[in-house]
N, C-alpha and C. Protein backbone atom coordinates (compact mmCIF):
# COMPACT_ATOMS: atom_id res chain seq x y z
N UNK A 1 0.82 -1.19 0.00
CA UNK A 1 0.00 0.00 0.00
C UNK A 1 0.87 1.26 0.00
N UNK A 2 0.57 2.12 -0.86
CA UNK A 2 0.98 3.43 -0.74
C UNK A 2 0.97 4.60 0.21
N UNK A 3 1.16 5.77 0.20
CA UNK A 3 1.06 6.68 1.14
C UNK A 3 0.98 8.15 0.39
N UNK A 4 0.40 9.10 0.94
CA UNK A 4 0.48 10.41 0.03
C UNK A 4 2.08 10.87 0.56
N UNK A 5 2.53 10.99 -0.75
CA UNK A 5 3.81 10.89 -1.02
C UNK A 5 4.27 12.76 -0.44
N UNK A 6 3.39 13.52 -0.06
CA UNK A 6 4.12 14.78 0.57
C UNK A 6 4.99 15.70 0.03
N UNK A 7 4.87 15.41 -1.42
CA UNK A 7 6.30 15.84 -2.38
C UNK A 7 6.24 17.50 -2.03
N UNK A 8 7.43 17.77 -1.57
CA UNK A 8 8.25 19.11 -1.74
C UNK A 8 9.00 19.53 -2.56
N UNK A 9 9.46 20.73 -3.12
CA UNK A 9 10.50 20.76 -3.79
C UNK A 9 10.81 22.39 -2.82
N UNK A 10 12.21 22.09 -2.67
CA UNK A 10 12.44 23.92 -1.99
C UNK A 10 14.01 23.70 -2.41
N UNK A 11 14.65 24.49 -2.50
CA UNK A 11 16.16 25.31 -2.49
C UNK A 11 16.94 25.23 -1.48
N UNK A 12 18.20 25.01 -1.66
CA UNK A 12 19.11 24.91 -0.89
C UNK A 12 20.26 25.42 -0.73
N UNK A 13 20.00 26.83 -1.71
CA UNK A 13 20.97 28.06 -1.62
C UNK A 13 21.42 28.99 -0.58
N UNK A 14 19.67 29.23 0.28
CA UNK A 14 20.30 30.14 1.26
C UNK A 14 21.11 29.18 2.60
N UNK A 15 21.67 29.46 3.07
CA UNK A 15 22.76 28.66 4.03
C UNK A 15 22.08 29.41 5.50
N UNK A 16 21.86 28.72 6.28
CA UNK A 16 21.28 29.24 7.54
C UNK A 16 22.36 30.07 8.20
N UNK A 17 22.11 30.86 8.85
CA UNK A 17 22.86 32.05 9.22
C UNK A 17 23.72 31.49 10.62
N UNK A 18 23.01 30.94 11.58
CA UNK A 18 23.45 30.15 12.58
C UNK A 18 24.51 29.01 12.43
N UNK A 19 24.25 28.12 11.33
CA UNK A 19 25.55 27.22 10.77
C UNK A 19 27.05 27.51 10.67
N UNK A 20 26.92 28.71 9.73
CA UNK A 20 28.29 29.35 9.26
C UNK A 20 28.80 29.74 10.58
N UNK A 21 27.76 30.24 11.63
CA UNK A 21 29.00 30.96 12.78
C UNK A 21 29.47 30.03 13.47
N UNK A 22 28.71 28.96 13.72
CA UNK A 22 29.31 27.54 14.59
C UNK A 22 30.31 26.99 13.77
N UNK A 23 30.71 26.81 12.98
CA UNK A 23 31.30 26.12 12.38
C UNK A 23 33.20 27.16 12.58
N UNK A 24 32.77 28.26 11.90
CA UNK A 24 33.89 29.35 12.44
C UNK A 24 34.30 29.51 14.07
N UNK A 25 33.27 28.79 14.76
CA UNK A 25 34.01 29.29 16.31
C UNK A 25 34.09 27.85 17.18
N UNK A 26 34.78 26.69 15.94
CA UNK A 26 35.47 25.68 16.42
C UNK A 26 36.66 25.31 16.06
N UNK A 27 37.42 25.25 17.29
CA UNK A 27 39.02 25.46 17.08
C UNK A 27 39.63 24.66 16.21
N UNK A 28 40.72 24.45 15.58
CA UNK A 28 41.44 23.45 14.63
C UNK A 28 41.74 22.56 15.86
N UNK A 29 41.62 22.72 16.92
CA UNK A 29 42.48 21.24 17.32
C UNK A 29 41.02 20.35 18.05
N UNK A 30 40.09 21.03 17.92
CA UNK A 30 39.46 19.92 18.13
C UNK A 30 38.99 19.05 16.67
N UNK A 31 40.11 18.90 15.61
CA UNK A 31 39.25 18.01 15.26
C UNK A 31 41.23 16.91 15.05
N UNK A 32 42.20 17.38 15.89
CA UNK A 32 43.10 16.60 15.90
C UNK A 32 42.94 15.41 16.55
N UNK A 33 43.06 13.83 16.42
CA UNK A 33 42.89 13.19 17.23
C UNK A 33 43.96 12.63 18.42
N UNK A 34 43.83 12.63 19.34
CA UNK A 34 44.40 12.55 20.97
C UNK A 34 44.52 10.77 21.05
N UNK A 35 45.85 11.04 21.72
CA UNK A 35 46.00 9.32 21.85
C UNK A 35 44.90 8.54 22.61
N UNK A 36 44.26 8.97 23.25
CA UNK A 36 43.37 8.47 24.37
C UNK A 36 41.94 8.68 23.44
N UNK A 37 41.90 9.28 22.26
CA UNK A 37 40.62 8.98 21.36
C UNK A 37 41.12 7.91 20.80
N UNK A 38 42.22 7.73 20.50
CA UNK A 38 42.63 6.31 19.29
C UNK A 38 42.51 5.28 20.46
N UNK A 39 42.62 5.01 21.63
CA UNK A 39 42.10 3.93 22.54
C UNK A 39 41.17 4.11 22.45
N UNK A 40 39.94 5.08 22.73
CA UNK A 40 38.50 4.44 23.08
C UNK A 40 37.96 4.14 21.53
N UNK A 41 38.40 4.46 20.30
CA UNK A 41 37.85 3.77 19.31
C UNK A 41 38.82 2.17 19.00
N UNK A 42 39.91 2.39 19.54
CA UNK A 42 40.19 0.75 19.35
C UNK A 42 39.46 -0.04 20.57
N UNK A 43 39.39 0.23 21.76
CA UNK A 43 37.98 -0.87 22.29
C UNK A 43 36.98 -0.42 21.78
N UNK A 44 36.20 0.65 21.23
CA UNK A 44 35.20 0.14 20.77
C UNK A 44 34.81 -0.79 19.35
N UNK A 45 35.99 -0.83 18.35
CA UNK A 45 36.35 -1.67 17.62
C UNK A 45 36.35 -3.25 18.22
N UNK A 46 37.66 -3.39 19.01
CA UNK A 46 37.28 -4.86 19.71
C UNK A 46 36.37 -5.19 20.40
N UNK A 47 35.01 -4.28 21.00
CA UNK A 47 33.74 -4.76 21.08
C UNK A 47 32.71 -5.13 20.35
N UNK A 48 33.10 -4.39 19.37
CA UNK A 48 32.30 -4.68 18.12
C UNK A 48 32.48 -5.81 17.43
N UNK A 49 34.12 -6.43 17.63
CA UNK A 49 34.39 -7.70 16.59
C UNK A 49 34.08 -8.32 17.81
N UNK A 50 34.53 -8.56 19.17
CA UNK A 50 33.59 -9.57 19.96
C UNK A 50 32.25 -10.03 20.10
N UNK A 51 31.48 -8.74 19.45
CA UNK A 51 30.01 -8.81 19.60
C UNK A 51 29.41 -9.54 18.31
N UNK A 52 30.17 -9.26 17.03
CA UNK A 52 30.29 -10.26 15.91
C UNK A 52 30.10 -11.94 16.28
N UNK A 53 31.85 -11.78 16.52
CA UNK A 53 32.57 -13.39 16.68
C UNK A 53 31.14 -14.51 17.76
N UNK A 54 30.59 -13.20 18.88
CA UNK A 54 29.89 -14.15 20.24
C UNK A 54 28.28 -14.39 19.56
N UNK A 55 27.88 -13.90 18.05
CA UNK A 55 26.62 -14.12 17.89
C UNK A 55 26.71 -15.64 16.91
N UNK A 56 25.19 -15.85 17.25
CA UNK A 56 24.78 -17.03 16.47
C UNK A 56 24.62 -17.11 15.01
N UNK A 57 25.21 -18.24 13.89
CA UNK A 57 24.94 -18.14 12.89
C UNK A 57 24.07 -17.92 12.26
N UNK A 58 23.09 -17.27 11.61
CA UNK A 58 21.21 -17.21 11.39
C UNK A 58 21.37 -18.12 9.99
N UNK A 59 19.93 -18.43 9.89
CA UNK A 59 19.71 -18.95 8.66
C UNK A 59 19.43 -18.51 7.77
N UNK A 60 18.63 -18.38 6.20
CA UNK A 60 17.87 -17.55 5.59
C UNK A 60 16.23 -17.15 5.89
N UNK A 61 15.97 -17.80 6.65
CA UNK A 61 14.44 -17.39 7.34
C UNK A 61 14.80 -16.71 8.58
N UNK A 62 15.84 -16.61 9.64
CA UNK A 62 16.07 -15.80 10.34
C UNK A 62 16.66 -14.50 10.40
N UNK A 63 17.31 -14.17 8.71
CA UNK A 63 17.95 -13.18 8.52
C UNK A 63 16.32 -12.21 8.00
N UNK A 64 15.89 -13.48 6.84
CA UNK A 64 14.44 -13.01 6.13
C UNK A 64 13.59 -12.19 7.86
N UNK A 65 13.54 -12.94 8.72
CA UNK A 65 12.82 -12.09 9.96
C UNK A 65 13.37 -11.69 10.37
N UNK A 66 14.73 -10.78 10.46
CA UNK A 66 15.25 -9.81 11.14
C UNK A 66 14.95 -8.81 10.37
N UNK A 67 14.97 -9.00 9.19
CA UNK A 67 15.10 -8.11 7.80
C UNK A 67 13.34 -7.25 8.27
N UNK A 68 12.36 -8.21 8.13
CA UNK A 68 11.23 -7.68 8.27
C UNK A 68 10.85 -6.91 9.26
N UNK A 69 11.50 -7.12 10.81
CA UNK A 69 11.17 -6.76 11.81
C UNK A 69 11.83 -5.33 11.72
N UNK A 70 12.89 -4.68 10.86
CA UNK A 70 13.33 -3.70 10.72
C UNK A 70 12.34 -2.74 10.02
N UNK A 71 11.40 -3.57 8.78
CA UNK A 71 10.61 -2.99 8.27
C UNK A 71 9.21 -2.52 9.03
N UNK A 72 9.19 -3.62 10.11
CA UNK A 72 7.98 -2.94 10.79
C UNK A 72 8.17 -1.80 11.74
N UNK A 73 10.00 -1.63 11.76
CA UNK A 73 10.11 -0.43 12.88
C UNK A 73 9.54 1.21 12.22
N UNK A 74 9.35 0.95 11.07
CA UNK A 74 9.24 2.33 10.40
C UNK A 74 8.17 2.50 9.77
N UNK A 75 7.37 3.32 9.71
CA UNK A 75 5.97 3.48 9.26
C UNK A 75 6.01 4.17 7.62
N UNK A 76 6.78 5.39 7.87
CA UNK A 76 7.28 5.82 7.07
C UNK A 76 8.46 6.31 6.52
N UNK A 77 9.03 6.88 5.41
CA UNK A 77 10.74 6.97 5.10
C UNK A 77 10.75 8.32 4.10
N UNK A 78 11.36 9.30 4.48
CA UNK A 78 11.54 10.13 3.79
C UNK A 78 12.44 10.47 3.12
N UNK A 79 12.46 10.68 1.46
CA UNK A 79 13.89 10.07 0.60
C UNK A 79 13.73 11.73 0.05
N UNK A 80 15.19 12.34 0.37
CA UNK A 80 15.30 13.98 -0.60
C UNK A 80 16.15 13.39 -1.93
N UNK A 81 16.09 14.16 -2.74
CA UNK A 81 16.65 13.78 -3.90
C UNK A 81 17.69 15.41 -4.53
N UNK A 82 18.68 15.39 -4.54
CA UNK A 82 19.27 16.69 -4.73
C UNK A 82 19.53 16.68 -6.45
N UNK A 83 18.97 17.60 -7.07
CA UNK A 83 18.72 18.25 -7.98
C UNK A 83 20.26 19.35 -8.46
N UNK A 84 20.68 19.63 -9.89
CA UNK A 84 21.37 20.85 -10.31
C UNK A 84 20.67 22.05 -9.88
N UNK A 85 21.53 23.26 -9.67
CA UNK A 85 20.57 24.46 -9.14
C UNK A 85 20.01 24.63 -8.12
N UNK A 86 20.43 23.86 -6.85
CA UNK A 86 20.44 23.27 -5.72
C UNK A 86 18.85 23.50 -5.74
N UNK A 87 18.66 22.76 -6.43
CA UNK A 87 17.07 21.98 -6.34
C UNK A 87 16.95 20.70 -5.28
N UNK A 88 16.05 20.52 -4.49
CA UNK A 88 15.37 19.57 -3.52
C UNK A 88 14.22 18.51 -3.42
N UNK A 89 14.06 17.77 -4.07
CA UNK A 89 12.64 17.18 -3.77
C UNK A 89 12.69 15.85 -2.80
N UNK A 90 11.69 16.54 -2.24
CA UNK A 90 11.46 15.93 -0.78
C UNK A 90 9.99 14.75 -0.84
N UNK A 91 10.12 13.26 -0.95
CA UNK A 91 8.78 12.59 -0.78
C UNK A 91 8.78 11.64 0.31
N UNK A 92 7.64 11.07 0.54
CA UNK A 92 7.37 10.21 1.61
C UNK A 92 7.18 8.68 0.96
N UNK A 93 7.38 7.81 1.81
CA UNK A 93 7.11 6.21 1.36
C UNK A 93 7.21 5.47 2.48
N UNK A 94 6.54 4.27 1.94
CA UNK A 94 6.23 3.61 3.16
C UNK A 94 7.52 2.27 2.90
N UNK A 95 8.17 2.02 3.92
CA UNK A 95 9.75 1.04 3.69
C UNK A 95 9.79 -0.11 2.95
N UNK A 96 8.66 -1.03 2.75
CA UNK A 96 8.71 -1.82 1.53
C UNK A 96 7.78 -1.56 0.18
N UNK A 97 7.86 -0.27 0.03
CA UNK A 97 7.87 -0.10 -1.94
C UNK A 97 8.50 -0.17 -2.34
N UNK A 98 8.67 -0.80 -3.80
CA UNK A 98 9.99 -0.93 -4.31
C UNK A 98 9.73 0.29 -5.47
């Protein structure tokens, strides 16, 4: 089943006024990374491959129902599509239309 699709189209020229100043009043070194950031993303890396390695193999009907149960988390999905001329169109859908 379908959904009224909500189509927008708007521009994406003007730049919000608030953006540009945040962006200017963050220092260069916060985006250097610190030895103690490269540890907490390497454990969170080796939690992630532990959390891999410690799960159960699924089958194709258990992947098929994980797959679905993702689809029932969402009612609806909103897909923008960027256009030349910083054109926008904005619609709605429901997660299994193809």
């Amino acid at each position: 089943p379908s959904c009224d699709r909500e189509a927008i189209i708007f521009r994406t020229d003007e730049p919000l006024s608030h953006e540009s100043s945040q962006v200017d009043s963050i220092p260069e070194d916060f985006f250097e990374i610190t030895q103690s950031d490269v540890k907490i993303l390497y454990r969170d890396l080796q939690s992630a491959v532990q959390q891999l390695e410690d799960q159960p193999l699924m089958t194709k009907a258990m992947k098929r129902a994980q797959t679905e149960a993702l689809y029932d988390q969402y009612e609806r999905v909103v897909i923008r599509v960027q256009f030349p001329e910083k054109l926008t169109l904005q619609g709605v859908f429901r997660p299994r239309e193809l």
